[in-house]
Protein backbone atom coordinates (compact mmCIF):
# COMPACT_ATOMS: atom_id res chain seq x y z
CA UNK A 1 91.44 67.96 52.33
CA UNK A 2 90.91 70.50 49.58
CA UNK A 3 92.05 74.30 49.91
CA UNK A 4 87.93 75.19 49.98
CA UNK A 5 87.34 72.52 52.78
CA UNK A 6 90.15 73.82 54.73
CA UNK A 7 89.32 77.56 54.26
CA UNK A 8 86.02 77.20 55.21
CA UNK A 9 86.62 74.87 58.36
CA UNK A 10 89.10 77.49 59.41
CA UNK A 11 86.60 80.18 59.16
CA UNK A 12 83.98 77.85 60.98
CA UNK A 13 86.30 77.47 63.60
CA UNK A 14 87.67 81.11 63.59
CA UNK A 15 84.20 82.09 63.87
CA UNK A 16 83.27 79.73 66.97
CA UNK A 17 86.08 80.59 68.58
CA UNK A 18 84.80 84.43 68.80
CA UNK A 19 81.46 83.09 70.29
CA UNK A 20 82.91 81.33 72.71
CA UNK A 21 85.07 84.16 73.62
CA UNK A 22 81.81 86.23 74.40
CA UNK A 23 84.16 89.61 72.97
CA UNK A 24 82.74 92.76 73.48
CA UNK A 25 84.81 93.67 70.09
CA UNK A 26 84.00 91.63 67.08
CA UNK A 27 86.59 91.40 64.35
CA UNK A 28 84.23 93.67 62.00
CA UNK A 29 83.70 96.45 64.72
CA UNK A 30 87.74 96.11 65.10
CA UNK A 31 88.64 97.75 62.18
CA UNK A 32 86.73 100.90 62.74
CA UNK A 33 87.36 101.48 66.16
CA UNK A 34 90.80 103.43 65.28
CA UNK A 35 93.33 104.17 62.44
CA UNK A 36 96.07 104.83 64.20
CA UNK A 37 95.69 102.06 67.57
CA UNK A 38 95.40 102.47 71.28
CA UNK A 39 97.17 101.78 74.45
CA UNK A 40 95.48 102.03 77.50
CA UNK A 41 97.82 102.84 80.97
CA UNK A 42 95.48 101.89 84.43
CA UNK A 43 95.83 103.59 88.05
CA UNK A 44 95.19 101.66 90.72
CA UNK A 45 96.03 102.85 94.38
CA UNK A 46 98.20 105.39 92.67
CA UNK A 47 100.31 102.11 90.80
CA UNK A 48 100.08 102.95 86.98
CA UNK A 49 99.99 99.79 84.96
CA UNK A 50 100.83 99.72 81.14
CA UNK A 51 102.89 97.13 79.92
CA UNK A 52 104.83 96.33 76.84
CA UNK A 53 102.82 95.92 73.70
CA UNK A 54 101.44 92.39 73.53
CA UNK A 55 101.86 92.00 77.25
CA UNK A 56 99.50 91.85 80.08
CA UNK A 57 99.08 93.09 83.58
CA UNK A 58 96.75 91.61 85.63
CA UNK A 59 95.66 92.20 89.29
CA UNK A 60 93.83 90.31 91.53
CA UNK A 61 91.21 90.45 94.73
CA UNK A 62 91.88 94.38 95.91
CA UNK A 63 90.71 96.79 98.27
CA UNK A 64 90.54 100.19 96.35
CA UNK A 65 91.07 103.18 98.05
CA UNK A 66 91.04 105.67 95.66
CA UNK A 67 89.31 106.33 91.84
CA UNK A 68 90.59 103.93 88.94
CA UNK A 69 92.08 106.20 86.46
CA UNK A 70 92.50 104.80 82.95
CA UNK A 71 93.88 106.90 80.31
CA UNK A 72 94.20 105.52 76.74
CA UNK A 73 95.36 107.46 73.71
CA UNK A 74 91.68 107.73 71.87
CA UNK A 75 89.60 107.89 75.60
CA UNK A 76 89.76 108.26 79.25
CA UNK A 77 87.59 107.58 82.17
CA UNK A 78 87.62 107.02 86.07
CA UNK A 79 85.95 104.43 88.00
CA UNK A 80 84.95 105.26 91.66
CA UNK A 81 84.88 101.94 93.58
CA UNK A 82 82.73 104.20 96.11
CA UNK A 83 79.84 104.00 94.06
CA UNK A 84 80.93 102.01 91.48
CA UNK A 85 80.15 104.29 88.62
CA UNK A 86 81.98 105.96 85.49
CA UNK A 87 82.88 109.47 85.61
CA UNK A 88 84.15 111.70 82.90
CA UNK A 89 84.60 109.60 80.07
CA UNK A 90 86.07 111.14 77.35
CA UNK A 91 87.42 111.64 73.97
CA UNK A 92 90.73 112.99 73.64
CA UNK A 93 90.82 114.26 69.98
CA UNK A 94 94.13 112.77 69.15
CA UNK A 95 94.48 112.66 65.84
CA UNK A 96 93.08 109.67 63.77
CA UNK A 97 90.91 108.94 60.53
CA UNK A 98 88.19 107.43 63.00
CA UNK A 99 88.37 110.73 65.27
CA UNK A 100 85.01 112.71 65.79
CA UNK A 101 86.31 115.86 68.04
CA UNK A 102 89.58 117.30 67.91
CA UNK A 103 90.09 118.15 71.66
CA UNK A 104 89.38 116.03 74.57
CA UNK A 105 85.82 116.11 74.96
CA UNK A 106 83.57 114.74 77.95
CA UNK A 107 80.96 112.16 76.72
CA UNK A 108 79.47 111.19 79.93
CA UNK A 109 79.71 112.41 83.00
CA UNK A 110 79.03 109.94 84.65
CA UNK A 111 77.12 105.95 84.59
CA UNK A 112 76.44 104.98 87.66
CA UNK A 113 74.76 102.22 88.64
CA UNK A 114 71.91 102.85 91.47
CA UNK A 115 72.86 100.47 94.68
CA UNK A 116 72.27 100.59 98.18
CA UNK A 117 75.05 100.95 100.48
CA UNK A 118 74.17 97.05 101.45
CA UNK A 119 74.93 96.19 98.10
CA UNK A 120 77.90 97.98 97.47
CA UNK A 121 79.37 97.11 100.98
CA UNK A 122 82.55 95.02 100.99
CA UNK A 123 83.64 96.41 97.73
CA UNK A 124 86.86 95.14 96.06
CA UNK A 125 88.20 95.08 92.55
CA UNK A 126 88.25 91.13 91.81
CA UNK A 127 90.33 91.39 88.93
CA UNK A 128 91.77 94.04 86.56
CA UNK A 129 93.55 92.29 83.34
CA UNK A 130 95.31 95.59 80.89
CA UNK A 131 96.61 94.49 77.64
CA UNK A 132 97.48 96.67 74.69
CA UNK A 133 93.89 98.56 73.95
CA UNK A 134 91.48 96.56 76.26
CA UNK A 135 90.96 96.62 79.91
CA UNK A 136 88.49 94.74 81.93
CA UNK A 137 87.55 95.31 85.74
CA UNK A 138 85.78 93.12 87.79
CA UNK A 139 84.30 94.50 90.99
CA UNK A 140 82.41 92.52 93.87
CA UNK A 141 80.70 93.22 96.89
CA UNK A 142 78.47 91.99 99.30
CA UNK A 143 75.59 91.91 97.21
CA UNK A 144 76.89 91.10 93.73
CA UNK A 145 79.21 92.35 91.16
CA UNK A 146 79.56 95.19 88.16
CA UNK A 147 82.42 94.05 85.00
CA UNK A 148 83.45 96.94 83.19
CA UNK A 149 84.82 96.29 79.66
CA UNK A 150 86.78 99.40 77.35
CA UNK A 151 88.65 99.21 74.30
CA UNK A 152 90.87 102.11 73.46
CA UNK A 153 89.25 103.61 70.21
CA UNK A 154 88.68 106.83 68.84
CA UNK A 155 84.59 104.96 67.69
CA UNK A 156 82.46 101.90 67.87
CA UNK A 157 81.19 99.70 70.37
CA UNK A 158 84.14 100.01 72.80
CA UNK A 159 82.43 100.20 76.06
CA UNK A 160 79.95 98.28 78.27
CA UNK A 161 79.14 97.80 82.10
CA UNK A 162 77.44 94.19 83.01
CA UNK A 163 75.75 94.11 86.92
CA UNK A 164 74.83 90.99 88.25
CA UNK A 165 73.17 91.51 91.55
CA UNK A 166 70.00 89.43 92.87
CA UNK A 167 67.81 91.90 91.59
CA UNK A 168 67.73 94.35 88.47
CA UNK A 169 69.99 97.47 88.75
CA UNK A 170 69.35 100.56 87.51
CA UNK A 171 71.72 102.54 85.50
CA UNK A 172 72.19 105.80 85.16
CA UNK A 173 73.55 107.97 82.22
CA UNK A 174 74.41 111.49 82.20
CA UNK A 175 76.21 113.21 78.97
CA UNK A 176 78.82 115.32 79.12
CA UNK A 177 78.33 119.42 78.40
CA UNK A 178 77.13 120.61 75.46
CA UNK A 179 76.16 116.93 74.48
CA UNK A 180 72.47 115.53 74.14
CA UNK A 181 70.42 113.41 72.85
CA UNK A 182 67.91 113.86 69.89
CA UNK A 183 65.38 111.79 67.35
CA UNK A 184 67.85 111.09 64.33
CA UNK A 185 65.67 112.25 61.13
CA UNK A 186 66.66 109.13 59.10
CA UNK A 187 66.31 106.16 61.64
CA UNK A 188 63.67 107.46 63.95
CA UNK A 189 65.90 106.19 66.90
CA UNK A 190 67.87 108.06 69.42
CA UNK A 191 71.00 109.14 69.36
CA UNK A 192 73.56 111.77 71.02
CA UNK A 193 76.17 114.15 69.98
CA UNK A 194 77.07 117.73 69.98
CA UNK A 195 75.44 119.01 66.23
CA UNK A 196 78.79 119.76 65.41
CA UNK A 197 79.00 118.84 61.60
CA UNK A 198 81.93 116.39 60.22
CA UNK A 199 85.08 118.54 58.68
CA UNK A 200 86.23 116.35 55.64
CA UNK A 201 89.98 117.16 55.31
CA UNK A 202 92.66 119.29 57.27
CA UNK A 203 94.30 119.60 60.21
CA UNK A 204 90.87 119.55 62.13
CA UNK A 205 89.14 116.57 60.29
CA UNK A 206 86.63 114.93 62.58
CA UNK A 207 83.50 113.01 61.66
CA UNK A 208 80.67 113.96 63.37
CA UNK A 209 79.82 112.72 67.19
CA UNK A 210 77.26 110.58 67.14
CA UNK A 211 76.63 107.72 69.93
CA UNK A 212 73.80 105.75 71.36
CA UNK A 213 73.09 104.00 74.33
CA UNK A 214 72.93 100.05 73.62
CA UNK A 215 71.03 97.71 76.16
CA UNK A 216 70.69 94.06 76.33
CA UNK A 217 68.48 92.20 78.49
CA UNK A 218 67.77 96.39 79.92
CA UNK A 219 64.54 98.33 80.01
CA UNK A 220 64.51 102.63 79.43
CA UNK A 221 62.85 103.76 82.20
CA UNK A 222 63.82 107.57 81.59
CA UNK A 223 64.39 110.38 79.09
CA UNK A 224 65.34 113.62 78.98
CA UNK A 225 67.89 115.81 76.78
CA UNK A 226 70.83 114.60 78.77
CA UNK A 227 69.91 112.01 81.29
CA UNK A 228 68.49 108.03 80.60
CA UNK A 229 68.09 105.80 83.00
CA UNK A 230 68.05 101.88 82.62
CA UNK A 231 66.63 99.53 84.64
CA UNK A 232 69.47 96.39 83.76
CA UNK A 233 68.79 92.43 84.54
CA UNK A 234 71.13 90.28 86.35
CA UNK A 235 73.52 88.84 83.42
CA UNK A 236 72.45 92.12 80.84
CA UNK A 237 74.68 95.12 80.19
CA UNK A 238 74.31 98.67 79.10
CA UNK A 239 76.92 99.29 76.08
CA UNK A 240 77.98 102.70 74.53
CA UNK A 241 78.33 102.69 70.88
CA UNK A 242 80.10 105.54 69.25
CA UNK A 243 80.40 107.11 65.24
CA UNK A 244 79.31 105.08 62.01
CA UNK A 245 78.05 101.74 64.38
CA UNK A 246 75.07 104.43 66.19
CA UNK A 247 73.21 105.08 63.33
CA UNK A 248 72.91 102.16 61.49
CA UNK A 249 69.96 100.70 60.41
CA UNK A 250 70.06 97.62 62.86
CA UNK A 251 67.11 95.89 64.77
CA UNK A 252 68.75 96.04 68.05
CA UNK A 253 70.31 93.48 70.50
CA UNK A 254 68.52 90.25 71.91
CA UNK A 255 68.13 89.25 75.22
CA UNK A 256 71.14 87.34 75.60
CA UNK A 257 72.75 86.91 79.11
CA UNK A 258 75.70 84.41 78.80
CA UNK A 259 78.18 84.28 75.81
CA UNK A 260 77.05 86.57 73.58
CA UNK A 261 77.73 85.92 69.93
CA UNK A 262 78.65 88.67 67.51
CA UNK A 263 74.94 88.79 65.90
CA UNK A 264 73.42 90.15 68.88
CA UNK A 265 76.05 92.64 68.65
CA UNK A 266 77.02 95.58 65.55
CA UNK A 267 79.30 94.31 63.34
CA UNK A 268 79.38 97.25 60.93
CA UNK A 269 77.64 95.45 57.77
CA UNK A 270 74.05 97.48 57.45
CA UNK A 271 73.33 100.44 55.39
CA UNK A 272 74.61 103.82 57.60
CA UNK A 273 72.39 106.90 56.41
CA UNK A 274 73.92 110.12 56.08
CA UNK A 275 74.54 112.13 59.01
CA UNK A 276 71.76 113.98 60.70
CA UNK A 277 71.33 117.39 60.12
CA UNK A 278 70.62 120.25 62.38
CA UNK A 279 69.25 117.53 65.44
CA UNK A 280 67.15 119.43 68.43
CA UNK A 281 67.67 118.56 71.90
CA UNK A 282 65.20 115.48 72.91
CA UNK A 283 62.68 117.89 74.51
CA UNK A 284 63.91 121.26 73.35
C-alpha cells in the first residue's frame, strides 16, 4: 500500500470513527475551545470526583440528594436533580487566549427543562463518567430521561442537554445578569452577550462574549431579551455555543436524532464576520 493510500484510509477511518462516536466535540471545534486546557472536578452527594489526568471516574444508578456541583477551570455549573435543570453556569475568567470575560461571569441562570412531577418522579442519576475536560450525566425517571454533556472550555460548542421523554419537552433558557440577547448586524441571527467590546492585549485580554442557543430536532417557541424557550423532540438537544463558533455564517443543524456526525454540527471552517458593534437588547 502506498503512503497516499494509507494516509487517506487512515483519515477515512479517523473520520468514521468520530461519527460513530456521536461527540459533542469535533476535532475542529477542539482546538478553540481553550489555550491553556481544562479539568473538570464533580460533586455528587457531597463526594468530589476528579481524577488523575487521563483517568476516569465513573458512577453508576444513584439517588441524588443534593445539587451536582461541577467546577472546571474555564466554567462551572450545578445540576438540581429536583427539577432537573442547570443553574448558574458560568465563566470563570481564568486566564486563556480563548477567554471572553476576565472574572467569573454567570451565562445562564438557569435551563430547565419543563416536566411534570409524574415525569420527573423516581429520579436518579444513571450514570456520571468525569474524565480530564468532559463530563457526561445521565438522569432517569419515571417518565424518561435528560443526558447532560460539558466540556471544560473557556468557548465553543461545549455544552448540550438531550431529553428523551414520550412526548416533546420544553426547555427553558434564562441568561445570566447583564447578559441578553440581540439581532447580530452582520448575520441577521441571534445571538447573546454582554456588549462588552474584545480588549486585544494585556493583562485583561478577553474577546468579546458572544453565544447562541443551538437546537436540533427543537422548535423556538419564545423570545424576549433574556428568556427563550424551546419546545425539544424526543432524541433532539438544545446546545450552547460560545465565542468565534456563534457567529459564523453557518446554515444551522439538521434534524438528526441518533449519532450525529460532525456536519450537522460547527466545526469552525466558515467565514466569522467581525464582531458586532453596539448590539440593543432583543426588544429594547
Amino acid at each position: 500500500m502506498s503512503s497516499t493510500t494509507f494516509t487517506r484510509t487512515t483519515a477515512v477511518l479517523a473520520a468514521a470513527l468520530v461519527a460513530a462516536s456521536g461527540l459533542l466535540f469535533p476535532a475542529a471545534a477542539q482546538a478553540k475551545t481553550t489555550s491553556t486546557g481544562g479539568d473538570y472536578a464533580v460533586t455528587v452527594n457531597s463526594t468530589t470526583y476528579n481524577p488523575a489526568p487521563g483517568k476516569d471516574a465513573k458512577l453508576k444508578d444513584l439517588t441524588v440528594s443534593t445539587p451536582i456541583v461541577v467546577s472546571g477551570r474555564n466554567n462551572r455549573f450545578t445540576i438540581d436533580p429536583a427539577t432537573l435543570g442547570v443553574y448558574d453556569y458560568t465563566l470563570t475568567g481564568a486566564p486563556d487566549t480563548q477567554r471572553m470575560v476576565t472574572s467569573p461571569t454567570v451565562v445562564f441562570s438557569s435551563k430547565v427543562p419543563t416536566l411534570t412531577a409524574a415525569q420527573r418522579a423516581g429520579t436518579r442519576l444513571s450514570s456520571l463518567e468525569v474524565r480530564d475536560d468532559t463530563v457526561v450525566a445521565i438522569f432517569t425517571t419515571a417518565g424518561g430521561k435528560l443526558k447532560i454533556q460539558a466540556k471544560d472550555g473557556a468557548q465553543g460548542g461545549i455544552f448540550q442537554m438531550e431529553p428523551e421523554f414520550a412526548a416533546p419537552v420544553e426547555l427553558v433558557h434564562t441568561l445570566g445578569p447583564g447578559l441578553f440577547y440581540f439581532v447580530n448586524q452582520y448575520t441577521g441571527k441571534i445571538n447573546f452577550g454582554n456588549g462588552v467590546d474584545a480588549v486585544a492585549s494585556g493583562p485583561d485580554a478577553h474577546q468579546m462574549l458572544l453565544g447562541k442557543d443551538s437546537p436540533q430536532v427543537a422548535t423556538k417557541t419564545y423570545q424576549d431579551a433574556t428568556v427563550t424557550k424551546w419546545t425539544v423532540q424526543s432524541g433532539g438537544r438544545m446546545g450552547g455555543v460560545l465565542g468565534e463558533d456563534a457567529i459564523e455564517l453557518s446554515a444551522g443543524a439538521t434534524n438528526c436524532t441518533s449519532q450525529c456526525q460532525a456536519q450537522n454540527r460547527i466545526n469552525g471552517s466558515l467565514p466569522v464576520p467581525p464582531d458586532p458593534s453596539n448590539p440593543t437588547p432583543i426588544g429594547g
